[in-house]
PDB file of N, CA and C in Angstrom:
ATOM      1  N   UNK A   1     114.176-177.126  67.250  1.00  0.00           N
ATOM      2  CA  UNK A   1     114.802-175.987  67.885  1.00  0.00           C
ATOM      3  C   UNK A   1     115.210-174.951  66.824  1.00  0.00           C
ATOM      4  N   UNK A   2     115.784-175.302  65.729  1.00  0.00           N
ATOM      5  CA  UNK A   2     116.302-174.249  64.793  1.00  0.00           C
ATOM      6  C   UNK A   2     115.140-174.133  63.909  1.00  0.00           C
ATOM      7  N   UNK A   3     113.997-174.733  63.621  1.00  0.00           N
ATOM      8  CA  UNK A   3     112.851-173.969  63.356  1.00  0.00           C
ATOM      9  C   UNK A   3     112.200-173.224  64.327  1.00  0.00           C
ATOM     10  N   UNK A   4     112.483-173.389  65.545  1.00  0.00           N
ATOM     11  CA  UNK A   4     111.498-172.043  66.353  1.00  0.00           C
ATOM     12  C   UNK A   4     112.129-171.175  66.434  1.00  0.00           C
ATOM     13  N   UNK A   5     113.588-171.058  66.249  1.00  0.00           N
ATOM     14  CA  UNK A   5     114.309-169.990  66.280  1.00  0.00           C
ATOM     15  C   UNK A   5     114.463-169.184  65.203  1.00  0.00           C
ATOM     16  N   UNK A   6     114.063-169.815  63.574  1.00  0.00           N
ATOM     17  CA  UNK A   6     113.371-169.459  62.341  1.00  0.00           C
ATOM     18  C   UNK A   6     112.374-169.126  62.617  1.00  0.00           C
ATOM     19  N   UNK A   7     111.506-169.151  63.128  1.00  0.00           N
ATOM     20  CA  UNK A   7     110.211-168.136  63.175  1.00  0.00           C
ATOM     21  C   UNK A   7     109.965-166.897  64.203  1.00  0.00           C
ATOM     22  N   UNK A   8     110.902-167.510  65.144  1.00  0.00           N
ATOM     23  CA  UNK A   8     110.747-166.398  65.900  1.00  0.00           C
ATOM     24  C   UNK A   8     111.637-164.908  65.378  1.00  0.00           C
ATOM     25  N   UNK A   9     112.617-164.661  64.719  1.00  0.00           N
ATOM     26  CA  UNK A   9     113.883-164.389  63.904  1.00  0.00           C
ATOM     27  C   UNK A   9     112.614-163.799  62.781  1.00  0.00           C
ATOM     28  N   UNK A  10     112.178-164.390  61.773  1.00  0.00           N
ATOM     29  CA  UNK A  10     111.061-163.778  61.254  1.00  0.00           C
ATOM     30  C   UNK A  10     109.946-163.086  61.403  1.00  0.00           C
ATOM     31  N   UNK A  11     109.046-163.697  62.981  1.00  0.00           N
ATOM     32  CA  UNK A  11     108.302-162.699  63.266  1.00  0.00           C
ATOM     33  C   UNK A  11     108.955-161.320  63.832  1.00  0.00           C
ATOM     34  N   UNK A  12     110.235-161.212  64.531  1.00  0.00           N
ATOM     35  CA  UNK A  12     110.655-160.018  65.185  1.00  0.00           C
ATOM     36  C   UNK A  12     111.504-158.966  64.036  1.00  0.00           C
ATOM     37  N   UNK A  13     111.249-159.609  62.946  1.00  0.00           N
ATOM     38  CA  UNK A  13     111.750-158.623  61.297  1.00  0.00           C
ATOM     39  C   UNK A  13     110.020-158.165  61.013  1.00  0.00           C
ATOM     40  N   UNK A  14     109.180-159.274  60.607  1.00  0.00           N
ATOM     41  CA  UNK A  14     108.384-158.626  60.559  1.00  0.00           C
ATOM     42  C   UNK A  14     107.333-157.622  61.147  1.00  0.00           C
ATOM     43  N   UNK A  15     107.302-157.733  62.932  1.00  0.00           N
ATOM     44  CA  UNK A  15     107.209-156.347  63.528  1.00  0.00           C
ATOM     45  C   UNK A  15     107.647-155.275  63.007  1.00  0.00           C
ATOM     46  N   UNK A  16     108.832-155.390  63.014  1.00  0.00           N
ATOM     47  CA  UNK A  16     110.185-154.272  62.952  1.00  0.00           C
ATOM     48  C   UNK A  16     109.672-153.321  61.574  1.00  0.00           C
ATOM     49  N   UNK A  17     109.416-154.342  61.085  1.00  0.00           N
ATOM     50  CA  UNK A  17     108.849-153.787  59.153  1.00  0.00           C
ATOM     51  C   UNK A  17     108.030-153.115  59.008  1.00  0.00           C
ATOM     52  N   UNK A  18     106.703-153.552  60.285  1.00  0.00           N
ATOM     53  CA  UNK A  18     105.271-152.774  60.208  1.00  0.00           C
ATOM     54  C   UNK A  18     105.426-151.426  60.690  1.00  0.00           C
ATOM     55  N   UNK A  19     105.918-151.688  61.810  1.00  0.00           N
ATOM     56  CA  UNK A  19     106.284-150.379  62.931  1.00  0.00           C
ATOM     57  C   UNK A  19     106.623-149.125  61.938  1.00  0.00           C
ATOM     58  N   UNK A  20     107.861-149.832  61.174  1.00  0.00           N
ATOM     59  CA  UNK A  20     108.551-148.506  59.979  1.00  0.00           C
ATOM     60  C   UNK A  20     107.963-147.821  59.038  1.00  0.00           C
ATOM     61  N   UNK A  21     107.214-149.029  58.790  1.00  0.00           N
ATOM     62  CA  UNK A  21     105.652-148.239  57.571  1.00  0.00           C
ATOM     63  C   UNK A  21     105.164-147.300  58.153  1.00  0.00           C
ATOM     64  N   UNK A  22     104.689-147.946  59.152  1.00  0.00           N
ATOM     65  CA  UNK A  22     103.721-147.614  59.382  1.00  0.00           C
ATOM     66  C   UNK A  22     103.685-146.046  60.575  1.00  0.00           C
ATOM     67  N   UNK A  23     104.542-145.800  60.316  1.00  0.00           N
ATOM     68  CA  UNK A  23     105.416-143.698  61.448  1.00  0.00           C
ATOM     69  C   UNK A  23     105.213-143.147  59.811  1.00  0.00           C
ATOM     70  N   UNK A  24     104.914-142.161  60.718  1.00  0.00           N
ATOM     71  CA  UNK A  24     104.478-140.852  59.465  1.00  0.00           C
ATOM     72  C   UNK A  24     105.163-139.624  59.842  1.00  0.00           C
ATOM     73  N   UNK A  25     105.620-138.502  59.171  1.00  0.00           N
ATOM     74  CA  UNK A  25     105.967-137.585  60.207  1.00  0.00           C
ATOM     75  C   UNK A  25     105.379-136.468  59.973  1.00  0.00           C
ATOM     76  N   UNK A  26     105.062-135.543  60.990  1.00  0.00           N
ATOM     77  CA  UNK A  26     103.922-134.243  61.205  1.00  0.00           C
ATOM     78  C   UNK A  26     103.543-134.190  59.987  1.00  0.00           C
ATOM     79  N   UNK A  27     104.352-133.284  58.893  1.00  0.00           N
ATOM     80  CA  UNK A  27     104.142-133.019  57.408  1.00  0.00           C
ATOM     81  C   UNK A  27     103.254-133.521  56.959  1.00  0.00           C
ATOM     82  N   UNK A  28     103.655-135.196  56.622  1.00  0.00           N
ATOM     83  CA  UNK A  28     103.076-136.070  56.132  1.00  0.00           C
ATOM     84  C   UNK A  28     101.567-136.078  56.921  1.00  0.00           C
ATOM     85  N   UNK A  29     101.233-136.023  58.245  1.00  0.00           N
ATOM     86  CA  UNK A  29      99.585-136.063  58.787  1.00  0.00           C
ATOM     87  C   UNK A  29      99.347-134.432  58.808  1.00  0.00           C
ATOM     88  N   UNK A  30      99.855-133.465  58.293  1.00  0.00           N
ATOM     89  CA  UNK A  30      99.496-132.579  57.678  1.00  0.00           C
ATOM     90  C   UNK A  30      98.679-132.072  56.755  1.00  0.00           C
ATOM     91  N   UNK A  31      99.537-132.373  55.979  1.00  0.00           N
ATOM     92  CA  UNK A  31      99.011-132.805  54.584  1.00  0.00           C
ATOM     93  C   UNK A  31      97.847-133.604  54.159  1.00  0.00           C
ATOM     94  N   UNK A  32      97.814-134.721  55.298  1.00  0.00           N
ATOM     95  CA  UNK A  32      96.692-135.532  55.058  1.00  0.00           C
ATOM     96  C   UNK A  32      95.373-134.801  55.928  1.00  0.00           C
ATOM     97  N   UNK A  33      95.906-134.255  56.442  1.00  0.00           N
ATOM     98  CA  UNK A  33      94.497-133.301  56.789  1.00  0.00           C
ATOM     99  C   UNK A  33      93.718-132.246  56.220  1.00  0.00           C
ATOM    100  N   UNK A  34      94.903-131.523  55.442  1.00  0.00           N
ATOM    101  CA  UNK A  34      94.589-131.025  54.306  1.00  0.00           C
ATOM    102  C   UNK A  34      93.729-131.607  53.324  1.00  0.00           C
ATOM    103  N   UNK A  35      93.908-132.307  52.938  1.00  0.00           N
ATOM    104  CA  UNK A  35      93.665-132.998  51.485  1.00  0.00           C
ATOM    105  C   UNK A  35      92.151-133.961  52.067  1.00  0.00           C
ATOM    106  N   UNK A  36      91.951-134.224  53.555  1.00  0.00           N
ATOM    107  CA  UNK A  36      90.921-134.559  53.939  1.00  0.00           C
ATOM    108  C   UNK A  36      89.783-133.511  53.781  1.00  0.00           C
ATOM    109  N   UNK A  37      90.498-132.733  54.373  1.00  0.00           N
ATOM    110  CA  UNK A  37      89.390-130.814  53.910  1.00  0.00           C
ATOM    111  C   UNK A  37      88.950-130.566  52.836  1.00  0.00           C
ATOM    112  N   UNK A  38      89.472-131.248  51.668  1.00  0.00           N
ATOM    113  CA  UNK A  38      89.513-130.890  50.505  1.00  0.00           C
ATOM    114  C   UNK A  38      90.015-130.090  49.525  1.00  0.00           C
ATOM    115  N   UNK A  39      91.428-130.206  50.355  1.00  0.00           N
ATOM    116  CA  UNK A  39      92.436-129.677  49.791  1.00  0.00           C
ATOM    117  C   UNK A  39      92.596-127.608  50.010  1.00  0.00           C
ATOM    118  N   UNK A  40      94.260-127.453  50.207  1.00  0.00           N
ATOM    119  CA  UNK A  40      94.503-126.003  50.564  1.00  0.00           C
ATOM    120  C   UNK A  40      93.360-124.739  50.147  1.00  0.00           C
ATOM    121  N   UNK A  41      92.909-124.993  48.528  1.00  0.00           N
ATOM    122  CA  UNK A  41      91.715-123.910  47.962  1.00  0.00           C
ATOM    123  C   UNK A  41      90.591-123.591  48.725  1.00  0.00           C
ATOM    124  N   UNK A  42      90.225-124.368  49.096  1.00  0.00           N
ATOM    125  CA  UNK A  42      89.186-125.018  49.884  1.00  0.00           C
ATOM    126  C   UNK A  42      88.782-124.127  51.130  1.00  0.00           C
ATOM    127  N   UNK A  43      90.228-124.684  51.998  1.00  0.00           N
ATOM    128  CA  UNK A  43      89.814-124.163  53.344  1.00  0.00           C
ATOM    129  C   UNK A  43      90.451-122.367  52.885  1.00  0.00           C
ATOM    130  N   UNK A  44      91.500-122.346  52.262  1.00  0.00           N
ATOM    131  CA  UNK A  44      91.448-120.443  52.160  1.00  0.00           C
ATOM    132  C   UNK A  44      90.316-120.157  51.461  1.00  0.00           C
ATOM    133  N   UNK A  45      89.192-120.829  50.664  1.00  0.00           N
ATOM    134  CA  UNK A  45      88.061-120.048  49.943  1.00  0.00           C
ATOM    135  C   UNK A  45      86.918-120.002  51.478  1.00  0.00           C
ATOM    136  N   UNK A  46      87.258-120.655  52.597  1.00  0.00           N
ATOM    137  CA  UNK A  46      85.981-120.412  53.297  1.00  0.00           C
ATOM    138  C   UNK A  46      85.818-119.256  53.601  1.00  0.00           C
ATOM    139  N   UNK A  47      84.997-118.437  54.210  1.00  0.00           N
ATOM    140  CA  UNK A  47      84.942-117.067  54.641  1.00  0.00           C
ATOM    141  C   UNK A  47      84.471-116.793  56.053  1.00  0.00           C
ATOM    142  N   UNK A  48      84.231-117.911  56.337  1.00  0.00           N
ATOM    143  CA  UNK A  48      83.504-117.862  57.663  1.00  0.00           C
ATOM    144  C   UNK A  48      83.777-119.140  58.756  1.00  0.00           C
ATOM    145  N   UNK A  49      83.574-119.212  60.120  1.00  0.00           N
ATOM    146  CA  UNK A  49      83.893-120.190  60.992  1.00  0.00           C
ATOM    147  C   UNK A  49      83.538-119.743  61.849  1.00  0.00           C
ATOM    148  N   UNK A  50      82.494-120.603  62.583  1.00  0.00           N
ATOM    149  CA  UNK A  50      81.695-120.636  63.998  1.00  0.00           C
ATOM    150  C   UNK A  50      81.910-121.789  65.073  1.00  0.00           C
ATOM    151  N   UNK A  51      82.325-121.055  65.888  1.00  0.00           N
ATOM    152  CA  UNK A  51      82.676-121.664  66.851  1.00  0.00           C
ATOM    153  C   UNK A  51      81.667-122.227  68.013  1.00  0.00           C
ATOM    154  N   UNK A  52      81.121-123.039  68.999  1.00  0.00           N
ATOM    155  CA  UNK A  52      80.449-123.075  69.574  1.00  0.00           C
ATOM    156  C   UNK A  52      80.505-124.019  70.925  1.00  0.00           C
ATOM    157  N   UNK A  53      79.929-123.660  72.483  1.00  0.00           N
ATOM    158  CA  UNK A  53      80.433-124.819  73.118  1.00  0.00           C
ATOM    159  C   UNK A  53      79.580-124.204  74.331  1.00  0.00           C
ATOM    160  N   UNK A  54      80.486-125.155  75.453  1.00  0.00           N
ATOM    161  CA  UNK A  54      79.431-124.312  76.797  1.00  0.00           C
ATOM    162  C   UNK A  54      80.823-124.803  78.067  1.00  0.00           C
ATOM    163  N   UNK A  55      81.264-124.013  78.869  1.00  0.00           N
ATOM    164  CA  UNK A  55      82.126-123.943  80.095  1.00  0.00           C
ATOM    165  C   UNK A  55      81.393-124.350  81.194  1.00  0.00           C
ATOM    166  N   UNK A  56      81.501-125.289  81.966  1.00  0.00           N
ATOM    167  CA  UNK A  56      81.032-125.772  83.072  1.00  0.00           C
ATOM    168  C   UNK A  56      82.229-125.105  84.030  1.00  0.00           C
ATOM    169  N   UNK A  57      81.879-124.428  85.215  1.00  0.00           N
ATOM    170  CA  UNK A  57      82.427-123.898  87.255  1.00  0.00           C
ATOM    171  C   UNK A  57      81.576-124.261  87.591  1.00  0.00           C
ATOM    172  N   UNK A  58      82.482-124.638  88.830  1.00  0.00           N
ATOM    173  CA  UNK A  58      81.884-124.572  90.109  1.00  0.00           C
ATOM    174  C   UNK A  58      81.679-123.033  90.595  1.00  0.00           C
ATOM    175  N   UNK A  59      80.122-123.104  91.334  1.00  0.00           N
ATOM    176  CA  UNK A  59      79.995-121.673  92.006  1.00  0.00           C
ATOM    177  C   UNK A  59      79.961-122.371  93.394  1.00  0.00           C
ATOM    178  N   UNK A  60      79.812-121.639  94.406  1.00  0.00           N
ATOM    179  CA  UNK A  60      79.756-121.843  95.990  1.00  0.00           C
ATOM    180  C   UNK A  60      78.438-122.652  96.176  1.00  0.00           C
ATOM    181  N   UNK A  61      77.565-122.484  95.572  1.00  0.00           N
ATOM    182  CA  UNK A  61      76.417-123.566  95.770  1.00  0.00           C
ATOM    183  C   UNK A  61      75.873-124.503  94.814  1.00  0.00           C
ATOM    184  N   UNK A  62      76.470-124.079  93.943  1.00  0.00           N
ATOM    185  CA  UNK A  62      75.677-124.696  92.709  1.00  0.00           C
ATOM    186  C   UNK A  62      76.851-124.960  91.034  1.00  0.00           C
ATOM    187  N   UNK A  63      76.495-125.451  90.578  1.00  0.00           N
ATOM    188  CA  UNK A  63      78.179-125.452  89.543  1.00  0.00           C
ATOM    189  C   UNK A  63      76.872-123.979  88.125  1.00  0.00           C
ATOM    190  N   UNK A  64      77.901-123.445  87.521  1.00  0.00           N
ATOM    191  CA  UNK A  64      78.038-122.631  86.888  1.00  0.00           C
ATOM    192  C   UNK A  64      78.153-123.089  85.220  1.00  0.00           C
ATOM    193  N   UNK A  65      77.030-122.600  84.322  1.00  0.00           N
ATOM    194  CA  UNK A  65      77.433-123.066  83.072  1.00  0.00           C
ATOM    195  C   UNK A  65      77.098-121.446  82.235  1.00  0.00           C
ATOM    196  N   UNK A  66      78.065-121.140  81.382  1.00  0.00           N
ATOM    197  CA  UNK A  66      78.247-120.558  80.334  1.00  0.00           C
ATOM    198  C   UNK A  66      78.357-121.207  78.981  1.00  0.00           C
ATOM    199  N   UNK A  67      77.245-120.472  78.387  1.00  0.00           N
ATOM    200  CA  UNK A  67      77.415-121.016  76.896  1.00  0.00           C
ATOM    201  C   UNK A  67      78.122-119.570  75.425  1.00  0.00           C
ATOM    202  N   UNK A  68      78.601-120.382  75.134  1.00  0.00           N
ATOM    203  CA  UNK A  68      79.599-118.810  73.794  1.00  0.00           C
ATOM    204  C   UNK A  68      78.863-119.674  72.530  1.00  0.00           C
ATOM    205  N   UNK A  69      79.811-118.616  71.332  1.00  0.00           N
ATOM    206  CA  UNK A  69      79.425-118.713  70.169  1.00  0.00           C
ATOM    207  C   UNK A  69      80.549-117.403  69.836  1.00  0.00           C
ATOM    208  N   UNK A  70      81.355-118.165  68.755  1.00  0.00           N
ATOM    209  CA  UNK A  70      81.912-117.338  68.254  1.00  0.00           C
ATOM    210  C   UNK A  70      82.059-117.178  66.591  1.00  0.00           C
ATOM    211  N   UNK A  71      82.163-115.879  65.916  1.00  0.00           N
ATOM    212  CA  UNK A  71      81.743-116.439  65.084  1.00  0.00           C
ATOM    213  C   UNK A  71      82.953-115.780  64.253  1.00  0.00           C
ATOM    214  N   UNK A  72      84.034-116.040  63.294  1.00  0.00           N
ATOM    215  CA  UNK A  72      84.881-115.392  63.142  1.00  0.00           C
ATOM    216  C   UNK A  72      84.878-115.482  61.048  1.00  0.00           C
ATOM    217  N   UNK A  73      85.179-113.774  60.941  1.00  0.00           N
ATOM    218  CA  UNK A  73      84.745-114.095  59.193  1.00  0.00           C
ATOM    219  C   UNK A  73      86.073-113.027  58.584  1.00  0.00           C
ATOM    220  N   UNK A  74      86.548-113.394  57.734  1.00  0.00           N
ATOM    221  CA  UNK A  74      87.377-112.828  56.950  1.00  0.00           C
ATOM    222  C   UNK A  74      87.558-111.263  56.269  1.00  0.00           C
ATOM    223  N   UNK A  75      88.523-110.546  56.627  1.00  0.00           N
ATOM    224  CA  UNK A  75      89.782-110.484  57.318  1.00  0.00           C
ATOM    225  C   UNK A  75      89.387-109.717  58.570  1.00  0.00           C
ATOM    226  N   UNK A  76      89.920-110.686  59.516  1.00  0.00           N
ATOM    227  CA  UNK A  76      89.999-110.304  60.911  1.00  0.00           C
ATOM    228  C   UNK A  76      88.896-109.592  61.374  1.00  0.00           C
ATOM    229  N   UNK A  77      87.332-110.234  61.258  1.00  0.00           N
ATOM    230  CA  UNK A  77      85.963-109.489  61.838  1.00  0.00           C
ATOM    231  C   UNK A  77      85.804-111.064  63.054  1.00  0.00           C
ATOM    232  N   UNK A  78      85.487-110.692  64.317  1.00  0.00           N
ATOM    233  CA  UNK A  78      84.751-111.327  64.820  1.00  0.00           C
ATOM    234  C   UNK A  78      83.892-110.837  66.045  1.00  0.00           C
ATOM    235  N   UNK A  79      82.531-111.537  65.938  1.00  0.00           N
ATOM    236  CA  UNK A  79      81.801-111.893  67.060  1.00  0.00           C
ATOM    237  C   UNK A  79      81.680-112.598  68.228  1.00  0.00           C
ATOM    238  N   UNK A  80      80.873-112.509  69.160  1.00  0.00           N
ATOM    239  CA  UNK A  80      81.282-113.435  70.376  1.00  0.00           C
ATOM    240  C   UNK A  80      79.976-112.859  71.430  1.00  0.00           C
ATOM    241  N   UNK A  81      79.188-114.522  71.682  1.00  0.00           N
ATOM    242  CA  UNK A  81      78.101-113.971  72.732  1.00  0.00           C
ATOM    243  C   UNK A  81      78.301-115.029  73.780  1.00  0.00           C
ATOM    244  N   UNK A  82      77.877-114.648  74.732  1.00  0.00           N
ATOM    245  CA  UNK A  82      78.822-115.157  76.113  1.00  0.00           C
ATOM    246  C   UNK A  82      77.126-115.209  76.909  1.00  0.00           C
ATOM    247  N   UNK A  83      76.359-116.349  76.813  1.00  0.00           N
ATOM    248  CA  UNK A  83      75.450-116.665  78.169  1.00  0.00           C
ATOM    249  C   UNK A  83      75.777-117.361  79.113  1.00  0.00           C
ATOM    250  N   UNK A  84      75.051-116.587  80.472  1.00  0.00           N
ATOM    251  CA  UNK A  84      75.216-116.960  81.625  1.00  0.00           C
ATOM    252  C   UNK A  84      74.497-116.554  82.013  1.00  0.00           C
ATOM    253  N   UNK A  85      73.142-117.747  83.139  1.00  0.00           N
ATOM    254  CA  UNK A  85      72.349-117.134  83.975  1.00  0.00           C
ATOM    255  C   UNK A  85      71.397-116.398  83.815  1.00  0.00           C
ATOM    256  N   UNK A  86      70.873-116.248  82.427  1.00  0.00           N
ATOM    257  CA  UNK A  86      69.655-116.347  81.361  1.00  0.00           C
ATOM    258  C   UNK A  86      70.148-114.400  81.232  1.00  0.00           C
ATOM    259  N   UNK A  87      71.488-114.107  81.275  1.00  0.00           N
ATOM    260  CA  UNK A  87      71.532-112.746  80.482  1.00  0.00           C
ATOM    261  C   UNK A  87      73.164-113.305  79.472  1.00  0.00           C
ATOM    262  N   UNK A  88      73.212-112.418  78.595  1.00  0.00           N
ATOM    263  CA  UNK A  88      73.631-112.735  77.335  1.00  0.00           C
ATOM    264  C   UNK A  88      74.710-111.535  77.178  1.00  0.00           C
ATOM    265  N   UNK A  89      75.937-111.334  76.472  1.00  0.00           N
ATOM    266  CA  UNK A  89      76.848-110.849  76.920  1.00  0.00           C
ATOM    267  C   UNK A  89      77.123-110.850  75.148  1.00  0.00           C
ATOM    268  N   UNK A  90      77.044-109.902  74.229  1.00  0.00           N
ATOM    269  CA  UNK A  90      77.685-109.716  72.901  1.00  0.00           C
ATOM    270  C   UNK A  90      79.010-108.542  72.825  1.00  0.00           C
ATOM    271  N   UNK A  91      79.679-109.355  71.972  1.00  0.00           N
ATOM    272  CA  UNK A  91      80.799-108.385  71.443  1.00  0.00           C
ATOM    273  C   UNK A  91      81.334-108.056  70.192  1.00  0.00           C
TER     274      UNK A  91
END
């Protein structure tokens, strides 16, 4: 009896222990995203970023897909083409 109550007493410290390690806070997965990028130089030396995807509606008979592309480049220039329905929409 007072050994199961020794282990059990130990395993519920050692939860307790992992749990604490193991919380990070924003900053900290910040940072690590950063440094995944390859660090702050890095992403301010890019000059450019393209965006890309496609919007699925519903229309009254049929569902609706739009496809974009955006393309955004340093300081404050961007593009943007918007298909739908085999005509094409630039800005």
């Amino acid at each position: 009896m007072r050994h199961t109550a020794m282990i059990l007493a130990m395993t519920c410290l050692s939860v307790f222990a992992c749990g604490r390690t193991l919380a990070q806070t924003a900053e900290e997965l910040v940072n690590k995203n950063i440094q995944a990028k390859g660090g702050l130089g890095k992403i301010k030396a890019a000059r450019t970023r393209l965006t890309a995807g496609k919007v699925k509606g519903a229309g009254r008979r049929r569902a609706m897909v739009a496809a974009f592309r955006q393309m955004n480049m340093r300081p404050n220039l961007v593009r943007q083409n918007i298909s739908m329905q085999g005509m094409t929409c630039r800005g």
